[in-house]
C-alpha atoms as a PDB file:
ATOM      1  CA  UNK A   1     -12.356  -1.139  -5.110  1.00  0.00           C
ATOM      2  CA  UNK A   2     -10.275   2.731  -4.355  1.00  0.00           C
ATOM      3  CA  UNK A   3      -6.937   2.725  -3.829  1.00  0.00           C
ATOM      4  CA  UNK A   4      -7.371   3.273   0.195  1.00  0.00           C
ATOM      5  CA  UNK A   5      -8.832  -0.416   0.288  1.00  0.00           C
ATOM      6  CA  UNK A   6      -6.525  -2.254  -1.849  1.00  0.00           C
ATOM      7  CA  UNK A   7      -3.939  -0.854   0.218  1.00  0.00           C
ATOM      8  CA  UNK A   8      -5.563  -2.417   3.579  1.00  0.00           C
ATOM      9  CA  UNK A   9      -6.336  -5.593   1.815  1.00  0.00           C
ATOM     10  CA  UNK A  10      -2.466  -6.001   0.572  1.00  0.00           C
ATOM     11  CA  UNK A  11      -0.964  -4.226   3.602  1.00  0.00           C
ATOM     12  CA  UNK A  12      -3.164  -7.048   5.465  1.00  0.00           C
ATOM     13  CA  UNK A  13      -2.125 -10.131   3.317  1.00  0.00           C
ATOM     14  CA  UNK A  14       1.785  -9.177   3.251  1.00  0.00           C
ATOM     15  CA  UNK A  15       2.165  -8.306   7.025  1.00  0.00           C
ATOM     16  CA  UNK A  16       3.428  -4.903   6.031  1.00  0.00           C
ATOM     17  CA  UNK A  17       1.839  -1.743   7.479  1.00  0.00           C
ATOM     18  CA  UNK A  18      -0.549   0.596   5.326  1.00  0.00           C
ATOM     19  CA  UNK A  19       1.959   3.006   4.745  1.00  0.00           C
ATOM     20  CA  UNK A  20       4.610   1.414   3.960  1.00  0.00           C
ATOM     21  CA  UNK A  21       2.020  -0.586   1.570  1.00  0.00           C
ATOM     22  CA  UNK A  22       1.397   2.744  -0.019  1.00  0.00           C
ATOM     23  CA  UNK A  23       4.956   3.631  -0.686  1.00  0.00           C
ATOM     24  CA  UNK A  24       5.675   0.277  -1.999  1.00  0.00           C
ATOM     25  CA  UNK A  25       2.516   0.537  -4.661  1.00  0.00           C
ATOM     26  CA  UNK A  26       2.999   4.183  -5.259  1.00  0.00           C
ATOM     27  CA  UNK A  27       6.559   3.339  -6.211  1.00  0.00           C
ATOM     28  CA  UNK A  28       5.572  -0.226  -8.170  1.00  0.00           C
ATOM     29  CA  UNK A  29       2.664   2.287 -10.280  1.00  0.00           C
ATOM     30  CA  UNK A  30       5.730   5.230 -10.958  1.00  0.00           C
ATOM     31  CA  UNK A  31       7.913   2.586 -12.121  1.00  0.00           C
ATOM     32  CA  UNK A  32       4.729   1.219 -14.570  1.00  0.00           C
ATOM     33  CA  UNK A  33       4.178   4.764 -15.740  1.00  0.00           C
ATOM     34  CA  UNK A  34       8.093   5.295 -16.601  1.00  0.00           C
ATOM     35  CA  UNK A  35       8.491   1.913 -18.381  1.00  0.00           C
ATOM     36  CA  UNK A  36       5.141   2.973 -20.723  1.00  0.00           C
ATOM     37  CA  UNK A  37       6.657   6.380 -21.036  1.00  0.00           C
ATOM     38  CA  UNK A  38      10.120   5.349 -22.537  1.00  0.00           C
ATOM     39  CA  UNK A  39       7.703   2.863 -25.035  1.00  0.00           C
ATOM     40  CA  UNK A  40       8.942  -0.365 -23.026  1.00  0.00           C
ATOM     41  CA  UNK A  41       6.345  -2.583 -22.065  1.00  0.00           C
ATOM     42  CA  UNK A  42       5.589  -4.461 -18.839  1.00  0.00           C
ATOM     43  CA  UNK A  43       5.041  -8.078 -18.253  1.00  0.00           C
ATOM     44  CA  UNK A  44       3.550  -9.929 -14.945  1.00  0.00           C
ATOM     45  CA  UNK A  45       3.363 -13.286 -15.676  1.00  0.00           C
ATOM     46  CA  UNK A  46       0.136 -15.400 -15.378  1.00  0.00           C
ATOM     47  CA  UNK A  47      -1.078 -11.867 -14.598  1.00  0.00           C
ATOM     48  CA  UNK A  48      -0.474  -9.847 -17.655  1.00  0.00           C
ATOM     49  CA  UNK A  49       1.150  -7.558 -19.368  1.00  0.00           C
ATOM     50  CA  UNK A  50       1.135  -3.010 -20.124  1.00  0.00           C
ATOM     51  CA  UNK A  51       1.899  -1.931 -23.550  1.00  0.00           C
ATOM     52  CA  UNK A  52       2.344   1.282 -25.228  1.00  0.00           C
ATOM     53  CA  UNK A  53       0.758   1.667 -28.158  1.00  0.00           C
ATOM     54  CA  UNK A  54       0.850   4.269 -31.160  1.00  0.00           C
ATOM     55  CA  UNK A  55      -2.967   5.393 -32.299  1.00  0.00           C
ATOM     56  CA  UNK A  56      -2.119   6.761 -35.898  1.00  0.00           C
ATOM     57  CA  UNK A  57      -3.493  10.060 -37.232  1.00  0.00           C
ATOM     58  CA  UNK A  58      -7.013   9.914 -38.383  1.00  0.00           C
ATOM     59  CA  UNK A  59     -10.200  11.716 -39.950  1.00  0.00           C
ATOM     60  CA  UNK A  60     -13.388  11.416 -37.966  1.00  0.00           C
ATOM     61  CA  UNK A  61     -16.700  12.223 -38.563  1.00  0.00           C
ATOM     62  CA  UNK A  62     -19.276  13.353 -36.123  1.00  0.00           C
ATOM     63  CA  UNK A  63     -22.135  11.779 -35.327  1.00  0.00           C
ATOM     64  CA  UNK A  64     -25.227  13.486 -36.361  1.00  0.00           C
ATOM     65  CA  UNK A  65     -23.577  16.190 -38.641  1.00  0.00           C
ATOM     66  CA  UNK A  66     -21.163  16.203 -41.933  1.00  0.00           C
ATOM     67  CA  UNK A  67     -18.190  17.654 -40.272  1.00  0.00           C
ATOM     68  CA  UNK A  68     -15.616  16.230 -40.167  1.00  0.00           C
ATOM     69  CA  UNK A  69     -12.217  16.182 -37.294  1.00  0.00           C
ATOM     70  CA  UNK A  70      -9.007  15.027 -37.389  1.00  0.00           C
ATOM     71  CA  UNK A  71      -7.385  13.724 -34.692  1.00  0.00           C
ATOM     72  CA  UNK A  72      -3.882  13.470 -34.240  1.00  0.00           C
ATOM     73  CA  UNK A  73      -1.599  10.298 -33.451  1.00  0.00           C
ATOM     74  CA  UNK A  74      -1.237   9.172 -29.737  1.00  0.00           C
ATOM     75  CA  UNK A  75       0.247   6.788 -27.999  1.00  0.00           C
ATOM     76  CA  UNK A  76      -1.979   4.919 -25.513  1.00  0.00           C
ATOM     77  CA  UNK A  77      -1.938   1.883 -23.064  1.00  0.00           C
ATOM     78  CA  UNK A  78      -3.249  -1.484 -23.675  1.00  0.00           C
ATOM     79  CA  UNK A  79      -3.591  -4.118 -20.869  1.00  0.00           C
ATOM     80  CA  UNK A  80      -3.620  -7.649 -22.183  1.00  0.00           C
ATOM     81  CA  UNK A  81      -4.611 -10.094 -19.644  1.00  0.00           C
ATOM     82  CA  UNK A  82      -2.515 -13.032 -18.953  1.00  0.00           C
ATOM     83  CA  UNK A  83      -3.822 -16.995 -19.016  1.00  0.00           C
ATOM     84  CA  UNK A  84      -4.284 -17.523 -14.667  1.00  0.00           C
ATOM     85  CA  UNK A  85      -5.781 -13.871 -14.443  1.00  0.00           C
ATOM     86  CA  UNK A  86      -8.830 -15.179 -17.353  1.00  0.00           C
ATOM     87  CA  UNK A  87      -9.119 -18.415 -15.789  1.00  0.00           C
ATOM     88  CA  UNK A  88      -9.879 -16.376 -12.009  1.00  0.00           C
ATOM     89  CA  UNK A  89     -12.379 -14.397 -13.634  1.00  0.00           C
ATOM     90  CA  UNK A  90     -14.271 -16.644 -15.584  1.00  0.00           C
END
């Protein structure tokens, strides 16, 4: 599903025009992006939750040769699913 088609299907559902919809998700995905940016994480219950988390330094090796790289720490986001999102999916 893009972006222009979750925002008819929720703009459809809530009543709400499409762009207002689009503000209203732009805004709720900025707000996401901030929280993850200051290292806080974010929590929808039943739905899941947004996590930052830090990818230590390491040595790599690539495939099919000897040499070797080394790649720097990161910090990158992990998306746990909650319990009700599983349970729809299964």
């Amino acid at each position: 599903m893009k972006k222009a088609d979750f925002i008819a299907q929720v703009a459809t559902k809530s009543g709400l025009s499409k762009k207002d919809t689009e503000v209203v998700i732009d805004k709720a995905l900025e707000t996401i992006t901030e929280a993850l940016v200051k290292r806080d994480s974010v929590s929808f219950l039943g739905f899941g939750s947004f996590t930052a988390t830090k990818k230590e330094a390491r040595e790599i090796t690539i495939p099919g040769t000897t040499k070797k790289v080394k790649v720097p720490a990161k910090f990158s986001v992990r998306f746990k699913p909650g319990k009700l999102l599983k349970e729809a999916v299964k």
